[in-house]
Protein backbone atom coordinates (compact mmCIF):
# COMPACT_ATOMS: atom_id res chain seq x y z
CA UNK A 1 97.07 -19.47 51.32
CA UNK A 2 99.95 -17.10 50.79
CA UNK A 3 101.67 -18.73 53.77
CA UNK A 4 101.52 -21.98 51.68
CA UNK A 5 102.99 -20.36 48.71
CA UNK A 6 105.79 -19.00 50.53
CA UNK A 7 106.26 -23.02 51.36
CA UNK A 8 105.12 -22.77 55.29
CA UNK A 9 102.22 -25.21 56.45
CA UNK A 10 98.92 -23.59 57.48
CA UNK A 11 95.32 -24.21 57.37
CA UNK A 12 92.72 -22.50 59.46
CA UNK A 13 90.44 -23.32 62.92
CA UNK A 14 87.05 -22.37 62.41
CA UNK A 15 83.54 -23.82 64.46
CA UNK A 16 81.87 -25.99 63.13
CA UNK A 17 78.96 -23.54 62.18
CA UNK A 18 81.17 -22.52 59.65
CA UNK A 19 81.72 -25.67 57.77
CA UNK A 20 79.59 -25.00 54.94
CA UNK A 21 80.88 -21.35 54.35
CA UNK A 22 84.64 -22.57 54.28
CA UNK A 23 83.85 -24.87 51.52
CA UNK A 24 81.81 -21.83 48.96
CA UNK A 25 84.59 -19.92 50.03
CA UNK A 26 87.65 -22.34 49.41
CA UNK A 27 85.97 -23.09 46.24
CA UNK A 28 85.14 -19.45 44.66
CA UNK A 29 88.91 -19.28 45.77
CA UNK A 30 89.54 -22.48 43.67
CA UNK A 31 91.36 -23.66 47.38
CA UNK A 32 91.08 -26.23 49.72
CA UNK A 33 92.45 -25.38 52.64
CA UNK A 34 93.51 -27.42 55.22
CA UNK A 35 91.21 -26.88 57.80
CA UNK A 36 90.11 -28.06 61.70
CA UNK A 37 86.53 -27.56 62.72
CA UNK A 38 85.92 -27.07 66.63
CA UNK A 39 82.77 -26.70 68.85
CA UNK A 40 80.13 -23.61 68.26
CA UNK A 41 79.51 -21.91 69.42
CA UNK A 42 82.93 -19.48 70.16
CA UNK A 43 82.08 -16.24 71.72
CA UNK A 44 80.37 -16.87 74.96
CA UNK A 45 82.67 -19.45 76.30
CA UNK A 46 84.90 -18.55 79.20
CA UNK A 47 88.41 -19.05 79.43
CA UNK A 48 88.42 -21.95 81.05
CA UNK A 49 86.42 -23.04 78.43
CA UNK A 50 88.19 -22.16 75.53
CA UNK A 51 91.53 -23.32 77.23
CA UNK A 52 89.43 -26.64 76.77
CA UNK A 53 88.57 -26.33 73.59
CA UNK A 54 92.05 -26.02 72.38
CA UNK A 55 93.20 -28.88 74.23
CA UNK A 56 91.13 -31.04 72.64
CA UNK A 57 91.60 -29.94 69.42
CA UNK A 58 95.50 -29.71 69.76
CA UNK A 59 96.21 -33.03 67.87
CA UNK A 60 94.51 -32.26 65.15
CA UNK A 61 95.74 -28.97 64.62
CA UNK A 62 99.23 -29.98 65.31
CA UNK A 63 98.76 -32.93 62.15
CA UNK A 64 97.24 -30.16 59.99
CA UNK A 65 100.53 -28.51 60.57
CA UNK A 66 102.92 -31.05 60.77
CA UNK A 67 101.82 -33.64 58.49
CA UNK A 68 101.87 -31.14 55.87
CA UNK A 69 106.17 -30.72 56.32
CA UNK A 70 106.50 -34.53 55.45
């Protein structure tokens, strides 16, 4: 959030596992981030596979950004 108060977009990428914990977090915060939830789980995917993930998650990251400047 302290990119936000310096005026820049952000918001975070998280899996989905973590859904739950972003909101008690955001909350005890007294935030609500922008936020885009992907496929869990992370660690054991290949490249290839993470390349993947990204792509398909590109649009909505890049409206969590960009939407945000309007």
């Amino acid at each position: 959030m302290d990119l936000e108060s310096r005026g820049l977009p952000s918001g975070f990428i998280a899996s989905r596992e973590f859904v739950d914990a972003a909101a008690a977090q955001g909350k005890s915060l007294g935030i609500t981030p922008e936020s885009v939830f992907v496929a869990h789980p992370i660690q054991d995917r290949t490249d290839e596979e993470m390349a993947q993930l990204a792509l398909s998650s590109i649009d909505a990251i890049t409206a969590m950004i960009c939407e945000k400047r309007q």
